[in-house]
Protein backbone atom coordinates (compact mmCIF):
# COMPACT_ATOMS: atom_id res chain seq x y z
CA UNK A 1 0.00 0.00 0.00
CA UNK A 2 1.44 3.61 -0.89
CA UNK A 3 1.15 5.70 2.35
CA UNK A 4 3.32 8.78 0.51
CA UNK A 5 3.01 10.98 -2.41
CA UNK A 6 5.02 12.90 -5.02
CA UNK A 7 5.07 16.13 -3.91
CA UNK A 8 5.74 19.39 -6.12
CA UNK A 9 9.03 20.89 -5.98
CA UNK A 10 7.37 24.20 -4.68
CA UNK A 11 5.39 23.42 -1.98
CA UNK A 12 5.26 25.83 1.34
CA UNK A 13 5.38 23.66 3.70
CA UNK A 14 1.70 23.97 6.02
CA UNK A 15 1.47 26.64 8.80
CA UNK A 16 -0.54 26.50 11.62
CA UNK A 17 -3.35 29.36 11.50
CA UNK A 18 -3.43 31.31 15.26
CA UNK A 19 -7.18 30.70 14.44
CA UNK A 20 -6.72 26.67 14.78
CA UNK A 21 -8.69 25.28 17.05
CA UNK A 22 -5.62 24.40 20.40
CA UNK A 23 -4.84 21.14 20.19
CA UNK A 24 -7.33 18.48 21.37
CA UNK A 25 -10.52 20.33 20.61
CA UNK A 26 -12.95 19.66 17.83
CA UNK A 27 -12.50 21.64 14.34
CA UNK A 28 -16.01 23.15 13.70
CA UNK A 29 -17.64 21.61 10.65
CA UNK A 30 -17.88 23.78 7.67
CA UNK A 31 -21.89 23.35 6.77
CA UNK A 32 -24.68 21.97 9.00
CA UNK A 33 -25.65 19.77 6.50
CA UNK A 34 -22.68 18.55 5.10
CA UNK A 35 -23.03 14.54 4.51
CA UNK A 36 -19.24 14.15 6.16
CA UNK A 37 -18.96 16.37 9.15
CA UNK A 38 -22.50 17.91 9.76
CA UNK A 39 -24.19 17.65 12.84
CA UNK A 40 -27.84 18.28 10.92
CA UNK A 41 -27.37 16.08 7.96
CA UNK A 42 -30.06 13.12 8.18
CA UNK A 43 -28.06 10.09 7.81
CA UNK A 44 -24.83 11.42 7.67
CA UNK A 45 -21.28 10.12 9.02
CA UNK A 46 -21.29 13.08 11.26
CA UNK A 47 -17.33 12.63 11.76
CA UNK A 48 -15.43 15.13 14.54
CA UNK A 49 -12.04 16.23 13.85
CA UNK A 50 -10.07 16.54 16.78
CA UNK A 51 -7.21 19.07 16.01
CA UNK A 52 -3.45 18.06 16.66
CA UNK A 53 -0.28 20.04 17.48
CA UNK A 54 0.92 20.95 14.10
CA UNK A 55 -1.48 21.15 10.67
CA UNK A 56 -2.67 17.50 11.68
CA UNK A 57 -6.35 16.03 12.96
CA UNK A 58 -7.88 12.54 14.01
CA UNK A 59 -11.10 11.33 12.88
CA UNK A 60 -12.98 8.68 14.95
CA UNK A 61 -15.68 7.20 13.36
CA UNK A 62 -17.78 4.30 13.97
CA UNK A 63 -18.27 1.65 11.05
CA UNK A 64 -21.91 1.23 11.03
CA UNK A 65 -23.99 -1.67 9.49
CA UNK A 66 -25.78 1.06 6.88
CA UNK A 67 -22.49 1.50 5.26
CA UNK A 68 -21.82 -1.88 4.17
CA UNK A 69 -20.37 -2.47 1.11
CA UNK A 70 -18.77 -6.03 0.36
CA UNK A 71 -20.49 -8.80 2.80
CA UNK A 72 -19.57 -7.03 6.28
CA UNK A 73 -17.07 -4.91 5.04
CA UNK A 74 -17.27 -0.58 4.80
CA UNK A 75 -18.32 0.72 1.48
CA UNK A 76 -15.49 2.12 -0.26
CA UNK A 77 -17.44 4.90 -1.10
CA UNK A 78 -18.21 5.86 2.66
CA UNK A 79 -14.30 5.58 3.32
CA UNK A 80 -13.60 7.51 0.63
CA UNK A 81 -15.83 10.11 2.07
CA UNK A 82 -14.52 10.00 4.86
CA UNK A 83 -11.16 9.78 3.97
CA UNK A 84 -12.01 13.72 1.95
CA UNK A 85 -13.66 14.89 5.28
CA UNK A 86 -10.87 14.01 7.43
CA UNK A 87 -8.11 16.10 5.10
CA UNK A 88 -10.44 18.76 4.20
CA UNK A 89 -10.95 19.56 8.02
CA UNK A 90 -7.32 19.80 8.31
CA UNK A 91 -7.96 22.83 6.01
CA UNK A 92 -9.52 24.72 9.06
CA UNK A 93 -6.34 24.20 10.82
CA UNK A 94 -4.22 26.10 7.99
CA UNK A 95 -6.70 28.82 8.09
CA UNK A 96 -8.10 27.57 4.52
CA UNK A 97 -11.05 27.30 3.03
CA UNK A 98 -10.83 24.23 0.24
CA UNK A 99 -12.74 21.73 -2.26
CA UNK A 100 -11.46 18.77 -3.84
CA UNK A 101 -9.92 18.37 -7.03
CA UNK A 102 -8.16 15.10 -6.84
CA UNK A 103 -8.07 12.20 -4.44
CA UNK A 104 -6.55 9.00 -4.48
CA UNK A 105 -7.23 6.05 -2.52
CA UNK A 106 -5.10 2.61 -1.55
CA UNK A 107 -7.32 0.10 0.20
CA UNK A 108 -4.64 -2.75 2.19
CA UNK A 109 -7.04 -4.35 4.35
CA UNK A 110 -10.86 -4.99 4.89
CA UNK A 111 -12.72 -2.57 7.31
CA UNK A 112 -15.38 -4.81 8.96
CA UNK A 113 -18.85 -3.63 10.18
CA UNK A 114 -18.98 -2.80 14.30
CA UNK A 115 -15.21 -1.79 14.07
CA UNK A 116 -13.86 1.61 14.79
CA UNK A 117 -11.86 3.75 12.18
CA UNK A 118 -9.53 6.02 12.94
CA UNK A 119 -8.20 8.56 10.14
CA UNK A 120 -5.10 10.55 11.10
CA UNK A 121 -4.85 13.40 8.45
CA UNK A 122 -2.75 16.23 7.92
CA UNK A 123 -2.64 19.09 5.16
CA UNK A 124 0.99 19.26 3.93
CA UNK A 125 1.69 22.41 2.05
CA UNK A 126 0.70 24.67 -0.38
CA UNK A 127 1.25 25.67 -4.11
CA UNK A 128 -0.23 28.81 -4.87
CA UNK A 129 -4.07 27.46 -4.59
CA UNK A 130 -3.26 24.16 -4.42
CA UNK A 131 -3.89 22.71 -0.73
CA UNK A 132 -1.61 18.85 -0.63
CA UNK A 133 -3.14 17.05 2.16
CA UNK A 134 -2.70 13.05 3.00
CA UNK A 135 -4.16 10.80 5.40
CA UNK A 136 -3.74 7.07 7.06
CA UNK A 137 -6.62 5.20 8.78
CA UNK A 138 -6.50 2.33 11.54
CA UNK A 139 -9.05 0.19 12.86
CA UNK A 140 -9.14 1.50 16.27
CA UNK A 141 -5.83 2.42 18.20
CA UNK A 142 -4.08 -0.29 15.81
CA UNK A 143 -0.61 0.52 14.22
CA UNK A 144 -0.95 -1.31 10.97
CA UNK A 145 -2.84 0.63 8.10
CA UNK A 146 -5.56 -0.43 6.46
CA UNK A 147 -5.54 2.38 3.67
CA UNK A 148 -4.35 5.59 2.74
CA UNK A 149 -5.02 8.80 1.01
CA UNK A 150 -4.07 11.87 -0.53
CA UNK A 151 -5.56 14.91 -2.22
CA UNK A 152 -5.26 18.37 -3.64
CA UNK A 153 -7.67 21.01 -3.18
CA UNK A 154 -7.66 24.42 -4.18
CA UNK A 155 -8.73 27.54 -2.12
CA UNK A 156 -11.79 29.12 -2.67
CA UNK A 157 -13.84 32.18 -1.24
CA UNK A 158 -16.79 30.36 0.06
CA UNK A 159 -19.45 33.23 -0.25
CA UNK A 160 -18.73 33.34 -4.30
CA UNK A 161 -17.75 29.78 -5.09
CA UNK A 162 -21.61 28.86 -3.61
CA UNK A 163 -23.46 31.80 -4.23
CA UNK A 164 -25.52 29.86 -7.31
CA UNK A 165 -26.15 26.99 -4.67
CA UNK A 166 -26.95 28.02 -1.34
CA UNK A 167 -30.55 28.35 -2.22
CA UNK A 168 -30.75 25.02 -2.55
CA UNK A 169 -29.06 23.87 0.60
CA UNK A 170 -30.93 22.60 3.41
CA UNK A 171 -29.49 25.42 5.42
CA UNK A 172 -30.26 27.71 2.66
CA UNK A 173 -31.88 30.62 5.32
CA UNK A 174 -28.38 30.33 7.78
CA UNK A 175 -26.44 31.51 4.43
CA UNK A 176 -29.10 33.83 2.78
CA UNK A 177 -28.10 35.56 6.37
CA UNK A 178 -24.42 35.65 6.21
CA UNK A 179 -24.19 36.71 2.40
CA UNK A 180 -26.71 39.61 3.39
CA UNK A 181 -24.08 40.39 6.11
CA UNK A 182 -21.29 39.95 4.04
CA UNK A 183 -22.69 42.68 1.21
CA UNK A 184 -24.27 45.03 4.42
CA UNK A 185 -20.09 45.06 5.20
CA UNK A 186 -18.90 45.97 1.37
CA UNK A 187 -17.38 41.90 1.00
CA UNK A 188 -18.67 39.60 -1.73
């Protein structure tokens, strides 16, 4: 299994925002409704990022029976889901605001139902608007990976990358607000 990626020449290495949530606490999730991290999306994975010292979270989630995939085994789907929630989190961390544009996935080992996963993610660097993030996951406090990711997504000013779609989202009044606020203050 490849834990590692190529990385570009000129990549910033990842700072640390002041912002970053200290060490230990939960990184907020970026939309109420988001099927990965929000706390209001109806069958969600509802996943918690706990921030580390440096540019670095843990995800903890349990492998439910609904996410079966192969005969009581995780849907690779789900894991890749959660695999994109993990690292994008780690975003928050950097003081970034990111989608995806690429993510690759190497599955070692079987993830059976009832177990717990833990993701360990980091965001990496930087190139220009390119975010370079990669992450490992465990079953449980286990040393030995079952798979690995990585991913590069690029920056992006929230307010205008989703202005055509917020209507649509099942928080839709909760953003109608803070773009109203956002033009009251001369932004957007």
């Amino acid at each position: 299994m490849k834990t590692s990626f190529v990385l570009p020449d000129e990549l910033v290495p990842a700072v640390r925002s002041p912002k970053a949530p200290p060490p230990g606490e939960s990184v907020r999730a970026h939309n109420p409704m988001c099927f990965g991290c929000g706390e209001q999306s109806e069958g969600g994975l509802h996943v918690v990022a706990i921030a580390g010292e440096g540019t670095n979270a843990t995800v903890r989630m349990q492998v439910d029976k609904r996410f079966e995939g192969g005969p009581g085994t995780i849907h690779g789907g789900i894991l890749s889901t959660a695999f994109d929630e993990a690292m994008g989190l780690t975003h928050y961390i950097v003081g970034q605001v990111a989608v995806t544009a690429h993510l690759e996935i190497d599955f070692a080992k079987p993830i059976p139902l009832g177990s717990e996963l833990r993701i360990e993610a980091e965001t990496v660097g930087t190139v220009r608007r390119k975010l370079y993030s990669r992450a490992v996951a465990y079953l449980g406090d286990s040393t030995e990976a079952v798979a690995a990711a990585h991913a590069i997504f690029v920056i992006i000013k929230p307010l205008e990358h989703y202005r055509d779609s917020y209507a649509v989202s099942g928080a839709a009044e909760f953003y109608s607000e803070a773009i109203a606020r956002k033009e009251r203050s001369g932004g957007v």
